[in-house]
N, C-alpha and C. Protein backbone atom coordinates (compact mmCIF):
# COMPACT_ATOMS: atom_id res chain seq x y z
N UNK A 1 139.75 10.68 125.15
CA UNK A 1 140.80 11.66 125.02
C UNK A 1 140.82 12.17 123.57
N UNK A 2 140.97 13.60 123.47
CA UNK A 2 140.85 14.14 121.89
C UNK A 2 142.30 15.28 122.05
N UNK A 3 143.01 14.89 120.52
CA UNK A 3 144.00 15.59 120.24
C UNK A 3 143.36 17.40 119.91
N UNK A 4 142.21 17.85 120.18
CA UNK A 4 141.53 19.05 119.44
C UNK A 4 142.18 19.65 120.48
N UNK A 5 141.99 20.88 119.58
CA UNK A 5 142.51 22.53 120.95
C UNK A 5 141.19 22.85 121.88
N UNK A 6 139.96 21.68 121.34
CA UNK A 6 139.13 22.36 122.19
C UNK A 6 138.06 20.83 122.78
N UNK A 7 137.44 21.31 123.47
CA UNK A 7 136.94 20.39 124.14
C UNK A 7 135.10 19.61 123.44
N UNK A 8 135.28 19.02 122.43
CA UNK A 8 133.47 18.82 121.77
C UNK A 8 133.18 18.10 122.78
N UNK A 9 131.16 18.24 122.29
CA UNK A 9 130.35 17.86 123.05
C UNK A 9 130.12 16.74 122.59
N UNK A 10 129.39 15.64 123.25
CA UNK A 10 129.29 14.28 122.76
C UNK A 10 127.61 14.35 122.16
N UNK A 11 127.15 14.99 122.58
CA UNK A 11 125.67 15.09 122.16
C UNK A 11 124.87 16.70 122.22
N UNK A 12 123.60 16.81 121.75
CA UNK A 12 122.42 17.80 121.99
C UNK A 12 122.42 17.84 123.77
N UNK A 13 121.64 16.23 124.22
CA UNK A 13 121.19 16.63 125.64
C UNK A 13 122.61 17.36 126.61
N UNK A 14 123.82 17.03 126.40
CA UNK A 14 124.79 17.83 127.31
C UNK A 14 124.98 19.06 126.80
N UNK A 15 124.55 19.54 125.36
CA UNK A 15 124.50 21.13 125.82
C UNK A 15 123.83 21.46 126.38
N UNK A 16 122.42 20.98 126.16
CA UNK A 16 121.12 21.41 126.59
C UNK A 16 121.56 21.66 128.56
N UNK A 17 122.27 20.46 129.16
CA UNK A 17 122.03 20.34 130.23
C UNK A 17 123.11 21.63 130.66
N UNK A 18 123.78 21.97 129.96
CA UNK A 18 125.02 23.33 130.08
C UNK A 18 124.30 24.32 130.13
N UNK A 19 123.66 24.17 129.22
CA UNK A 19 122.30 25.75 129.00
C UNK A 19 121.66 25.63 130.17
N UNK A 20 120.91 24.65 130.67
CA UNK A 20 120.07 24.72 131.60
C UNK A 20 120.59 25.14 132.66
N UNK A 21 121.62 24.61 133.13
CA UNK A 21 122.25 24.77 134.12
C UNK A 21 122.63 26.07 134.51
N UNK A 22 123.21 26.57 133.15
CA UNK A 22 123.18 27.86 133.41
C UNK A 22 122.18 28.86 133.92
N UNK A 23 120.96 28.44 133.31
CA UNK A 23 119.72 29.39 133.67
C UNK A 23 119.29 29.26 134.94
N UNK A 24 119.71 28.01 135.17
CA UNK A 24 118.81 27.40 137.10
C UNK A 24 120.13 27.96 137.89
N UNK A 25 121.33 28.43 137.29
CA UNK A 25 122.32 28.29 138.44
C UNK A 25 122.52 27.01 138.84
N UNK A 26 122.49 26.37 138.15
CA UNK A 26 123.04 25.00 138.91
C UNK A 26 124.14 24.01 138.34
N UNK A 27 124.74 25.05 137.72
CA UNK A 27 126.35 23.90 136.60
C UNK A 27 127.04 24.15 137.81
N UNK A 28 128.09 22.81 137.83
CA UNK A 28 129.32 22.88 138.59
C UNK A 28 130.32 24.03 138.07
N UNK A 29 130.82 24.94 138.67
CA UNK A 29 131.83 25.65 138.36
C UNK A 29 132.58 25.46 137.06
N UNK A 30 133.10 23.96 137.90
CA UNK A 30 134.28 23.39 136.96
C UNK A 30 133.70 23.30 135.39
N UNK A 31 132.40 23.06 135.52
CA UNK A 31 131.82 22.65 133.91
C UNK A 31 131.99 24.31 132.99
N UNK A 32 131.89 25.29 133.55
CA UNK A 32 132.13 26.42 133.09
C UNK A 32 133.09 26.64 132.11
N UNK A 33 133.11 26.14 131.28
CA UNK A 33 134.11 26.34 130.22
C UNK A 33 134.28 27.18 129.67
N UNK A 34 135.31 27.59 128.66
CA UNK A 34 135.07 28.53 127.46
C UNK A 34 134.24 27.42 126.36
N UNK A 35 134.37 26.37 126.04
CA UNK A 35 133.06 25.15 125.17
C UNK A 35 131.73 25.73 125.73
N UNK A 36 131.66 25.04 126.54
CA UNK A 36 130.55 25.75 127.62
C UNK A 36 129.42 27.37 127.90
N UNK A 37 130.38 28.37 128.00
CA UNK A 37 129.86 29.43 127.22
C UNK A 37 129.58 29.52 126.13
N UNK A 38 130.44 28.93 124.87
CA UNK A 38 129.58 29.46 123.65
C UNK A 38 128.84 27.87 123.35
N UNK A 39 128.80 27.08 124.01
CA UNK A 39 127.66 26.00 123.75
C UNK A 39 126.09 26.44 123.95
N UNK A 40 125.84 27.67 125.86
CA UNK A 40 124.86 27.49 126.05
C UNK A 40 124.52 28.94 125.31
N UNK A 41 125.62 29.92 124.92
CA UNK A 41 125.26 30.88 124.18
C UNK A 41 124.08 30.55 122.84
N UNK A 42 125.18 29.28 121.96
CA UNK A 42 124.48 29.18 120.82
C UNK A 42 123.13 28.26 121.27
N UNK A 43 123.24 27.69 122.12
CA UNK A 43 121.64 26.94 122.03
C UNK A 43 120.51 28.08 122.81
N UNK A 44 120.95 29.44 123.27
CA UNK A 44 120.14 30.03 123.59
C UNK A 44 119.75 30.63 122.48
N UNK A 45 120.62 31.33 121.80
CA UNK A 45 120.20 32.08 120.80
C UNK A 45 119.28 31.30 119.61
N UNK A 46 119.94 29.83 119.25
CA UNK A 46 118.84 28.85 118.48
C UNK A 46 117.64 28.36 118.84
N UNK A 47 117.48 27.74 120.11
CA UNK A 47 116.61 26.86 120.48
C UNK A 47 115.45 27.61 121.70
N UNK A 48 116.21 28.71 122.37
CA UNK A 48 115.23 29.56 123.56
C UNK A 48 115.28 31.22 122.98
N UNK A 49 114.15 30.94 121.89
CA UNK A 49 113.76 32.55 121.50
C UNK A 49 113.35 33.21 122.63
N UNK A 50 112.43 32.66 123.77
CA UNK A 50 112.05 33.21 124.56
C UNK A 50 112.95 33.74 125.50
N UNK A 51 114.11 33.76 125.24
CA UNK A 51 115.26 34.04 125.97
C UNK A 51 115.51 35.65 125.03
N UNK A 52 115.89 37.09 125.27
CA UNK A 52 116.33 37.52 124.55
C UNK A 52 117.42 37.99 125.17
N UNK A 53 118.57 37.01 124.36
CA UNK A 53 119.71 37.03 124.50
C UNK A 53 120.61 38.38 124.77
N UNK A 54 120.37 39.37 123.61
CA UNK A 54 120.97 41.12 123.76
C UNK A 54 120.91 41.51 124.89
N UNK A 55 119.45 41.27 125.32
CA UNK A 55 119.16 42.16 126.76
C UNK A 55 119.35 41.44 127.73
N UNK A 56 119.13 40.05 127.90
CA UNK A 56 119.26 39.08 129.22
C UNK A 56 120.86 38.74 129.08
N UNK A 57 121.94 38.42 128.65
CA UNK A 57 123.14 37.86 128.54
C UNK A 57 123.89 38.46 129.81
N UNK A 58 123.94 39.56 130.05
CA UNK A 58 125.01 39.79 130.66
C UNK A 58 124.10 39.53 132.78
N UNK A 59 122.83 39.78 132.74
CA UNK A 59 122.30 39.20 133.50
C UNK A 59 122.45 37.48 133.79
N UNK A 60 122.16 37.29 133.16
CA UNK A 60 122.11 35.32 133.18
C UNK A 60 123.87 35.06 133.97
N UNK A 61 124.66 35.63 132.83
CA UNK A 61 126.06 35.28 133.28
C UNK A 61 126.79 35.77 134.87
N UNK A 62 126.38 36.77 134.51
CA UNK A 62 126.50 37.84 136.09
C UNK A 62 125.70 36.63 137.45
N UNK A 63 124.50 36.69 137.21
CA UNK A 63 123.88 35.92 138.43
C UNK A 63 124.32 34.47 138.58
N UNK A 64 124.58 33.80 137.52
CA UNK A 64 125.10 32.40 137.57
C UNK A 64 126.67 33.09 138.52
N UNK A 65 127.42 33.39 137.65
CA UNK A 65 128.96 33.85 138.32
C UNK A 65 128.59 34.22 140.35
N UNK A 66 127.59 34.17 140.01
CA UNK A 66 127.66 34.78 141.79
C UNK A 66 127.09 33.89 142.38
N UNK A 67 125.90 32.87 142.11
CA UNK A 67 125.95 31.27 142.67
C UNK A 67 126.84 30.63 142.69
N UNK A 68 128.24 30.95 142.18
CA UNK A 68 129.13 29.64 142.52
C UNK A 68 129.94 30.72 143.03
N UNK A 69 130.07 31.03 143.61
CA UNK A 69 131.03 32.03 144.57
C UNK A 69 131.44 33.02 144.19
N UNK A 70 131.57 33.48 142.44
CA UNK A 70 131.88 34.08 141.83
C UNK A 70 132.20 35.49 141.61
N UNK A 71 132.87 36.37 141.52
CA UNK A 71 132.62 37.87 141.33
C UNK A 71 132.58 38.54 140.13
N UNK A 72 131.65 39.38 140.14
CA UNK A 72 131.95 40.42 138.66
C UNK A 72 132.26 41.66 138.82
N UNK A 73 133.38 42.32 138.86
CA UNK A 73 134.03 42.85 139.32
C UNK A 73 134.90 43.73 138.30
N UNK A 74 135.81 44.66 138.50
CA UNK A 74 136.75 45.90 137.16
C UNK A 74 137.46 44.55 137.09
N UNK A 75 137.98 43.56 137.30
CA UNK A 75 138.89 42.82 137.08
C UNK A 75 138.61 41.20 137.27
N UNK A 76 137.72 40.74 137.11
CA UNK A 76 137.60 39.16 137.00
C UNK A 76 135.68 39.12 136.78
N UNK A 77 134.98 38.03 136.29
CA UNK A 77 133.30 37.81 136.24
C UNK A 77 133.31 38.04 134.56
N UNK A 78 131.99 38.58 134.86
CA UNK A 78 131.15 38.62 133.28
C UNK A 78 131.89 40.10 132.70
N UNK A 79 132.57 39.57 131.28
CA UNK A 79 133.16 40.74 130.51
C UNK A 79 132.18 41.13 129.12
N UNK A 80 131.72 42.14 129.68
CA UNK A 80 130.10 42.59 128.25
C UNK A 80 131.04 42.72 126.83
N UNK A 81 131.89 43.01 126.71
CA UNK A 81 132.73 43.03 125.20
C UNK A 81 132.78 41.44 124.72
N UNK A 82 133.34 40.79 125.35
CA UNK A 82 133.88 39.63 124.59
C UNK A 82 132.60 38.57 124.83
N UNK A 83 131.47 39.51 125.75
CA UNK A 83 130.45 38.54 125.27
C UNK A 83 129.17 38.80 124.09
N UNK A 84 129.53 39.60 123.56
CA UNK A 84 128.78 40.60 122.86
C UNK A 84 129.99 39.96 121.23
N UNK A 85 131.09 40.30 121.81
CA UNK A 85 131.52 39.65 120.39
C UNK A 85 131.42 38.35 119.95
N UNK A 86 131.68 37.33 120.95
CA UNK A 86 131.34 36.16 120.90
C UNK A 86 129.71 35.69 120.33
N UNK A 87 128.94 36.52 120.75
CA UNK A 87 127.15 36.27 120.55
C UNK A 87 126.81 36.80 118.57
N UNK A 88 127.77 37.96 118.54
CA UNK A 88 127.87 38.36 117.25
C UNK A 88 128.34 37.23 116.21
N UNK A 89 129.35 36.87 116.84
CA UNK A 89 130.24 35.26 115.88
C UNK A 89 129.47 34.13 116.09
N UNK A 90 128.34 34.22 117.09
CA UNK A 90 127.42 32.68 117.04
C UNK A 90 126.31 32.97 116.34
N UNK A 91 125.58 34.40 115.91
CA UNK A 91 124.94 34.41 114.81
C UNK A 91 125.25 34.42 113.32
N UNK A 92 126.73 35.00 113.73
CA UNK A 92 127.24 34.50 112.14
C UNK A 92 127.31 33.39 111.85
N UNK A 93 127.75 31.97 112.73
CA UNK A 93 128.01 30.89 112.59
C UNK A 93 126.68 30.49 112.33
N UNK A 94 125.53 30.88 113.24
CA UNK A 94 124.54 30.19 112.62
C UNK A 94 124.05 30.62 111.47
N UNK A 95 124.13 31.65 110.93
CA UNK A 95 123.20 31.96 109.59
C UNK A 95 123.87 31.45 108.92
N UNK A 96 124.91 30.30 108.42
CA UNK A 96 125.30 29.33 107.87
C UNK A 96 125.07 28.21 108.18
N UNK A 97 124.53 27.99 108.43
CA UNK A 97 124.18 26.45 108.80
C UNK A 97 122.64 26.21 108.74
N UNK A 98 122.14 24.92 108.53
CA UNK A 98 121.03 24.43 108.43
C UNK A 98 120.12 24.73 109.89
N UNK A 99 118.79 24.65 109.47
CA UNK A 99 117.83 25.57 110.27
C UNK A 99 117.78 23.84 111.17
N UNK A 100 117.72 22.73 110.49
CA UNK A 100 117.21 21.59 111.44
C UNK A 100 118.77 20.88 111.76
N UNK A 101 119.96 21.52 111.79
CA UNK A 101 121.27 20.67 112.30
C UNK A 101 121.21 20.39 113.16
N UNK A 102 121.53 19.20 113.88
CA UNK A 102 121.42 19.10 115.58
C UNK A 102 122.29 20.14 116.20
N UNK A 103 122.17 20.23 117.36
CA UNK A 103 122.55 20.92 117.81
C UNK A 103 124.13 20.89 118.48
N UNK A 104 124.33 19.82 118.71
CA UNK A 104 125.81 19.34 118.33
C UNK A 104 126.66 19.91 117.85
N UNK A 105 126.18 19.40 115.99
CA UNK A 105 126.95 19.50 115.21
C UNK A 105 126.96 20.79 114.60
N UNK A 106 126.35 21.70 115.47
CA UNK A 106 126.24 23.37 115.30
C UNK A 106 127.23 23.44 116.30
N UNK A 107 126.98 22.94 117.56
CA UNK A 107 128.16 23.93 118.64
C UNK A 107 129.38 23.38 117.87
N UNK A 108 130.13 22.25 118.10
CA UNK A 108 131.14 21.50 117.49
C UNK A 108 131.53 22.17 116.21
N UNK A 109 131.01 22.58 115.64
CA UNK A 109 131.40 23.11 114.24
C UNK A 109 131.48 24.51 114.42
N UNK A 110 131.15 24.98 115.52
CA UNK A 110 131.83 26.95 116.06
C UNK A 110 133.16 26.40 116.75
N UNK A 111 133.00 25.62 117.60
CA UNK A 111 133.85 25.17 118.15
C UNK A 111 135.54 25.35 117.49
N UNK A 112 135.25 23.95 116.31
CA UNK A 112 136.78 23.94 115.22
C UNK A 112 136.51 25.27 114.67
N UNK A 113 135.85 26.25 114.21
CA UNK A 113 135.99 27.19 113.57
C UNK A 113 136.71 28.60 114.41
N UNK A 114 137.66 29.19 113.65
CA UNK A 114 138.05 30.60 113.99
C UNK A 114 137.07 31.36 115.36
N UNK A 115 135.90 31.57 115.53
CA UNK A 115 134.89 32.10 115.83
C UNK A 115 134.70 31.55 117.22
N UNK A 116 135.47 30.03 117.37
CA UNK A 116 135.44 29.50 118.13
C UNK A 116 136.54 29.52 119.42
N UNK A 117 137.70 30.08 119.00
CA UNK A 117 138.83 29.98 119.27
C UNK A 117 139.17 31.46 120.44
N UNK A 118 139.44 30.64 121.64
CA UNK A 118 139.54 31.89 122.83
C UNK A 118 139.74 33.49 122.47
N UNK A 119 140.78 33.74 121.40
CA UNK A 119 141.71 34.82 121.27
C UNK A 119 140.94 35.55 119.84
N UNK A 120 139.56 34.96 119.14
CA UNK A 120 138.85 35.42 117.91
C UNK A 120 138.73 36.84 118.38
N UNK A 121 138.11 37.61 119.46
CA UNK A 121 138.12 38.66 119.53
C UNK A 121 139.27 39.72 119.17
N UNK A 122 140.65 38.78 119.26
CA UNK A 122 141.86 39.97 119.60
C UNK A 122 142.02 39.88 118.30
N UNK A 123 141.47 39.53 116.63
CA UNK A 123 141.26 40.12 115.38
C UNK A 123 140.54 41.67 115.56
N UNK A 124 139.86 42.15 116.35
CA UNK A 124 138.99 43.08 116.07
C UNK A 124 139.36 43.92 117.33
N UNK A 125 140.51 43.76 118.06
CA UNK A 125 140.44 44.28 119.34
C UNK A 125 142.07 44.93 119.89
N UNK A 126 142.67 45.34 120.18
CA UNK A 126 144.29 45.39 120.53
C UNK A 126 143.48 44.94 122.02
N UNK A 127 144.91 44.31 122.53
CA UNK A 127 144.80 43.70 123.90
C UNK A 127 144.64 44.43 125.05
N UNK A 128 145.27 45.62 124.89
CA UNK A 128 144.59 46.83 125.80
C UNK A 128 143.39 47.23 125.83
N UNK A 129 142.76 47.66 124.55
CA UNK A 129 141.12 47.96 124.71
C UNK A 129 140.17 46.66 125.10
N UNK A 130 140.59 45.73 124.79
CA UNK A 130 139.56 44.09 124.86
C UNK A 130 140.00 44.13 126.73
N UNK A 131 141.00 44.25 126.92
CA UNK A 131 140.60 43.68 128.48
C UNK A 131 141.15 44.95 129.46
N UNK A 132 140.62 46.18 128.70
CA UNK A 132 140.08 47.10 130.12
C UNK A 132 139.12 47.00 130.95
N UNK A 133 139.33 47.75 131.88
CA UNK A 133 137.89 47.64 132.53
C UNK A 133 136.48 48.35 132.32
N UNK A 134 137.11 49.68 131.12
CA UNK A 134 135.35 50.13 130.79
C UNK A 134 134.68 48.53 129.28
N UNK A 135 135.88 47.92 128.72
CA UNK A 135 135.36 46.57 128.16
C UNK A 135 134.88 45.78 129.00
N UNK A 136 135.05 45.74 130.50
CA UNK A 136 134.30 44.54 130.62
C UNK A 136 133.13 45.13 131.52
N UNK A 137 132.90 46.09 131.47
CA UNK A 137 131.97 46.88 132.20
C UNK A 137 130.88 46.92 131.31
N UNK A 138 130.83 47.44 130.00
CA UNK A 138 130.67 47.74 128.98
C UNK A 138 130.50 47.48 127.52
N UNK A 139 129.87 47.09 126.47
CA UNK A 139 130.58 47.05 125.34
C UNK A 139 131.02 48.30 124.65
N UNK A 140 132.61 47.76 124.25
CA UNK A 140 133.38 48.96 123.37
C UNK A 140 133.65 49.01 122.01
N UNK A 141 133.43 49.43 120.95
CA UNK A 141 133.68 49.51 119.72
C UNK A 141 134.98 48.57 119.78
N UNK A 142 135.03 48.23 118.18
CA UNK A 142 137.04 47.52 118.29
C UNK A 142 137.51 48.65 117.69
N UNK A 143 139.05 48.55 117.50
CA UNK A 143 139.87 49.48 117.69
C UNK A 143 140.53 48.98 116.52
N UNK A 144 140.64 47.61 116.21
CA UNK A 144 141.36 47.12 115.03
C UNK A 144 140.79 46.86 113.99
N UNK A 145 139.58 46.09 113.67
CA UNK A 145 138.92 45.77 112.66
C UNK A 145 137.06 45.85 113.07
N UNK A 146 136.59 46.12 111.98
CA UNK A 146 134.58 46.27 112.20
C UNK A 146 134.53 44.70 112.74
N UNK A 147 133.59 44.41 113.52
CA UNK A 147 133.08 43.09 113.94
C UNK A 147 132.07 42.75 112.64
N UNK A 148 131.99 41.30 112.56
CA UNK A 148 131.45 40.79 111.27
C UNK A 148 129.97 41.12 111.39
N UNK A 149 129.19 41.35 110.35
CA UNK A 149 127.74 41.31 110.43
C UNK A 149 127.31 40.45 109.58
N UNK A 150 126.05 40.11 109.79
CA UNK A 150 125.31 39.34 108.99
C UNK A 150 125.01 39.51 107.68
């Protein structure tokens, strides 16, 4: 049991097996986290170059969401804004950090950080534009602040 707002991983191999899972379609629903998304986000973007994340992301998420019964839809599934901002804040997170950190102590450490935190988008977003439906159709510029760059 952990007093955190968020849920860490105990090791490398259970992201790995989050990532994987994701790619085979084969995570339990329930494992679907918000940890979970930006766990197998950041070990895709670190560890599976052969993955290119920009162009495959909203595919991967979309087809997983529909093996577990899932819909993507104007109103519930894969939202291209907040995954696009989220992927933006896991390369920021990583171009700070050591090239050989485990991988752990990379997710875990987005995790406690700002970047990590469900609502990081609604810095750069009013709550109307972040969860319309041409945002989750779509990525949309923010409306409140530039998204961070490298």
């Amino acid at each position: 049991m952990t007093d955190l707002p968020y849920r860490p991983f105990a090791d490398d191999a259970a992201i790995r097996r989050i990532g994987e899972g994701l790619l085979a379609c084969a995570l339990p629903r329930a494992e679907w986290t918000h940890e979970a998304h930006l766990a197998a986000t950041l070990w895709l973007i670190r560890d599976r170059p052969d993955v290119d994340v920009d162009v495959r992301i909203a595919g991967i998420i979309s087809r997983y969401n529909e093996s577990v019964g899932g819909v993507n839809d104007n109103s519930q599934g894969y939202h291209d804004t907040i995954t696009h901002v989220f992927v933006a804040g896991i390369r920021l997170h990583l171009a700070g950090r050591a090239a050989d950190e485990a991988l752990v102590d990379a997710v875990n450490a987005l995790l406690a950080s700002p970047m990590g935190k469900r609502d990081w988008p609604l810095g750069f977003y009013s709550r109307g534009r972040l969860f319309s439906v041409t945002a989750r159709r779509k990525f949309v510029t923010p409306d409140l602040a530039p998204l961070p760059t490298l």
